[in-house]
N, C-alpha and C. Protein backbone atom coordinates (compact mmCIF):
# COMPACT_ATOMS: atom_id res chain seq x y z
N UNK A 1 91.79 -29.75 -30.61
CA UNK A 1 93.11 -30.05 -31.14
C UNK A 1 94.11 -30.11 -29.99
N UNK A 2 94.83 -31.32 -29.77
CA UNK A 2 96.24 -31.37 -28.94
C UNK A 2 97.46 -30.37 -29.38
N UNK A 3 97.95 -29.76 -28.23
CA UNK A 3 98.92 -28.79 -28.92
C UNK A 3 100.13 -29.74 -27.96
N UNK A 4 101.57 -28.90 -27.44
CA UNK A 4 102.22 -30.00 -26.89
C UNK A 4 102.16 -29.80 -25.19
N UNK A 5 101.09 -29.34 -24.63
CA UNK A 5 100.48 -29.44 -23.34
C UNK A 5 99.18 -31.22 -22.98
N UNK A 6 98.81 -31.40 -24.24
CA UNK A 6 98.46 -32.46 -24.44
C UNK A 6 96.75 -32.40 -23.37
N UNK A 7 96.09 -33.36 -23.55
CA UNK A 7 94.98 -33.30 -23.07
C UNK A 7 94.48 -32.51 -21.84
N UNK A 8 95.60 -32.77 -20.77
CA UNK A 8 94.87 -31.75 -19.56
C UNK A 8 95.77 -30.55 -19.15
N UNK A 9 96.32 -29.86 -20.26
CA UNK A 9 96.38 -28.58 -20.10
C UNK A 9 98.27 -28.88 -19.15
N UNK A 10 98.67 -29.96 -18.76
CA UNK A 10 99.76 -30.20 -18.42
C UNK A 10 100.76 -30.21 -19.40
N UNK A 11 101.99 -28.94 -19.25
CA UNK A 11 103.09 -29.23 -20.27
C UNK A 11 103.76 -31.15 -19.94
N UNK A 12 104.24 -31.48 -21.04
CA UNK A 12 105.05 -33.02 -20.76
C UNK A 12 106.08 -32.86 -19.62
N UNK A 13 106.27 -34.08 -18.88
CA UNK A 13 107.75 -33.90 -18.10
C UNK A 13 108.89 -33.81 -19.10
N UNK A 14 109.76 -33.55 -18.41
CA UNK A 14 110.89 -33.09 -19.74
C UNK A 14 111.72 -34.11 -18.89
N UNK A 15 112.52 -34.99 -19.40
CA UNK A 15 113.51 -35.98 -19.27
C UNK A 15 114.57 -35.62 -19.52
N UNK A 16 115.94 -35.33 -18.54
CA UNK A 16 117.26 -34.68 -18.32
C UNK A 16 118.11 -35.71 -19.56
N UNK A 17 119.08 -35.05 -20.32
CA UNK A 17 119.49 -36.16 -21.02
C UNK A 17 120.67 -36.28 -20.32
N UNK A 18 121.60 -37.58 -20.26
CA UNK A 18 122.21 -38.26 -19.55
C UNK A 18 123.00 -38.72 -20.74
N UNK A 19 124.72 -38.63 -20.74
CA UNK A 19 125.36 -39.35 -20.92
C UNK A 19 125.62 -40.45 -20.36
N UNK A 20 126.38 -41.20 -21.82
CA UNK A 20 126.58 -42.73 -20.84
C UNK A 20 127.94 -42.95 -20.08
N UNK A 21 128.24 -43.71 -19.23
CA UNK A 21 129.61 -43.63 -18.61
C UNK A 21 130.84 -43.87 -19.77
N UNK A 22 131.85 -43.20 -19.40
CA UNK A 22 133.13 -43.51 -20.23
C UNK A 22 133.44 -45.15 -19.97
N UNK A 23 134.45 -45.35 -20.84
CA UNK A 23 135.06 -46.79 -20.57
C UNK A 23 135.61 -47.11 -19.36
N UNK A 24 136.42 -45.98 -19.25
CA UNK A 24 137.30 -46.11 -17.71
C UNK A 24 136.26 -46.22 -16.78
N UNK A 25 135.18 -45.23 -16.85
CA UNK A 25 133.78 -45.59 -15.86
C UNK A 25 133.49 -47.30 -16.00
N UNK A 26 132.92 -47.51 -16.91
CA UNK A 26 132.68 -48.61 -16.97
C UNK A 26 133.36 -49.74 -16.33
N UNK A 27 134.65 -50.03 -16.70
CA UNK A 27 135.61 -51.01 -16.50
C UNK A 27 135.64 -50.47 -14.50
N UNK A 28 135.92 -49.12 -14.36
CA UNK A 28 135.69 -49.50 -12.87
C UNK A 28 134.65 -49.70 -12.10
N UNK A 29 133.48 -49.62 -12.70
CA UNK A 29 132.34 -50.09 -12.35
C UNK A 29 132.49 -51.64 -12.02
N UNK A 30 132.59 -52.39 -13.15
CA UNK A 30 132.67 -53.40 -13.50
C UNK A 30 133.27 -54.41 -12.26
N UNK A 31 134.92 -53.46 -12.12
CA UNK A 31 135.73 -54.50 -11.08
C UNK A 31 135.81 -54.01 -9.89
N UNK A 32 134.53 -52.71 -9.27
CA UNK A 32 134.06 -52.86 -7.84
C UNK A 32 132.64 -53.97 -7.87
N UNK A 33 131.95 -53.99 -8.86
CA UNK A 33 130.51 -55.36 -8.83
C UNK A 33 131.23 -56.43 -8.37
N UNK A 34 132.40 -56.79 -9.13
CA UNK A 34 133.02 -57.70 -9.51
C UNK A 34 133.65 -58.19 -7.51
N UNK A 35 134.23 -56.97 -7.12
CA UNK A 35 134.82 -57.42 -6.33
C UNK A 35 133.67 -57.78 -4.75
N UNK A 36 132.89 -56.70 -4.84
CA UNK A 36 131.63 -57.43 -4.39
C UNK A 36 131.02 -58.44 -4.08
N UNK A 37 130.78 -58.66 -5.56
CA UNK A 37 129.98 -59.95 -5.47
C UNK A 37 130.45 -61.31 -5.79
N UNK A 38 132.05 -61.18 -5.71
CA UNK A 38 132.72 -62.45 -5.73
C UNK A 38 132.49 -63.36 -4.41
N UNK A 39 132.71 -63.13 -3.45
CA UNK A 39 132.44 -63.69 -1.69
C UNK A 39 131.35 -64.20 -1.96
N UNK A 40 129.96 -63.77 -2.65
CA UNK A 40 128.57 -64.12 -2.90
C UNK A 40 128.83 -65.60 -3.21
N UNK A 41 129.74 -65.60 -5.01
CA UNK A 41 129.47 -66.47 -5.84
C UNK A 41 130.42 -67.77 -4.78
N UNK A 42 131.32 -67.27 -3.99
CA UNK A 42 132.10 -68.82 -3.59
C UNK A 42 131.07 -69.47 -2.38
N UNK A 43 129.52 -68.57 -2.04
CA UNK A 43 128.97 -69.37 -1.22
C UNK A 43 128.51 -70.65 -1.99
N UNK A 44 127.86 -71.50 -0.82
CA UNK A 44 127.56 -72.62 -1.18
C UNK A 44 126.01 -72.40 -1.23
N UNK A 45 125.58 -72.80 -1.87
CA UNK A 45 123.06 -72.66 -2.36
C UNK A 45 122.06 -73.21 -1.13
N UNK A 46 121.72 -72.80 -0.91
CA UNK A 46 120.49 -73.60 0.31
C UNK A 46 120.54 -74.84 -0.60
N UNK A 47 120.20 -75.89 0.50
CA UNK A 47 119.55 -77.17 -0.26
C UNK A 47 118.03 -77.06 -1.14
N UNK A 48 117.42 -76.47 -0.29
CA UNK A 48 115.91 -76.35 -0.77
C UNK A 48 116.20 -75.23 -2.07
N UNK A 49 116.87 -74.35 -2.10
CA UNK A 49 116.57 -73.51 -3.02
C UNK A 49 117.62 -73.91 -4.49
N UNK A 50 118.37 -75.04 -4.33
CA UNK A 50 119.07 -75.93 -4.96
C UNK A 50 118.45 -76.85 -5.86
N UNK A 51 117.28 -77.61 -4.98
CA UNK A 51 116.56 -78.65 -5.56
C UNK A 51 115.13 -77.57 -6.15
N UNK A 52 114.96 -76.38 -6.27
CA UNK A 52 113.61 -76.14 -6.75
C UNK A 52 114.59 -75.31 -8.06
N UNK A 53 115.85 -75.02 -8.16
CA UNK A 53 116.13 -74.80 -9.62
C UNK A 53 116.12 -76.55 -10.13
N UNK A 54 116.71 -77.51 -9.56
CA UNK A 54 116.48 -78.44 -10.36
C UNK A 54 115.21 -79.12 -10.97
N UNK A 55 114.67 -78.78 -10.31
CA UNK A 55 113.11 -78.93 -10.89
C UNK A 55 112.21 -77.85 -11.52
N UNK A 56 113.00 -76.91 -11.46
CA UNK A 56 112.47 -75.98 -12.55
C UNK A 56 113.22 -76.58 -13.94
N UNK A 57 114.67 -76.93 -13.74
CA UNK A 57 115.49 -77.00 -15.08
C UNK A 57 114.80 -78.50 -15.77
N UNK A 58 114.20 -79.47 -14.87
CA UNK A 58 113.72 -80.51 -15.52
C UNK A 58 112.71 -80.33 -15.83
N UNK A 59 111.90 -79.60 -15.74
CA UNK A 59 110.47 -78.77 -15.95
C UNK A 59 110.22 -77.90 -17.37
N UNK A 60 111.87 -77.53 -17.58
CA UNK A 60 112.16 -76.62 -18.68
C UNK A 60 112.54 -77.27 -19.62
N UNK A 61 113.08 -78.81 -19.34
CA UNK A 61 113.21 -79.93 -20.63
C UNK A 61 112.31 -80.76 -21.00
N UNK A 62 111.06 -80.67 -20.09
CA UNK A 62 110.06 -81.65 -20.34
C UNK A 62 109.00 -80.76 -21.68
């Protein structure tokens, strides 16, 4: 019979419970990503890695 040590005599890991962030967390989460990874989005795409989404996306309508 399994008791709650379970097959090899090992109690379970016990998993810490975790609240979730407040709003205010959130929202400043949000607009340090934000401010981040804006510089990212105004780059411009490799060519090559440009033309292999386009041929994935015509790949995905065929």
């Amino acid at each position: 019979m399994l008791d709650d040590e379970g097959e090899s005599g090992v109690p379970p890991a016990r998993v810490p419970s975790v609240s979730s962030p407040s709003e205010l967390t959130r929202i400043r989460l949000g607009r340090e990503l934000q401010a981040l990874y804006e510089p990212v989005l105004d780059e411009s795409l490799d060519p090559r890695l440009a033309e292999l989404m386009r041929q994935l996306e015509a790949d995905r309508r065929a």
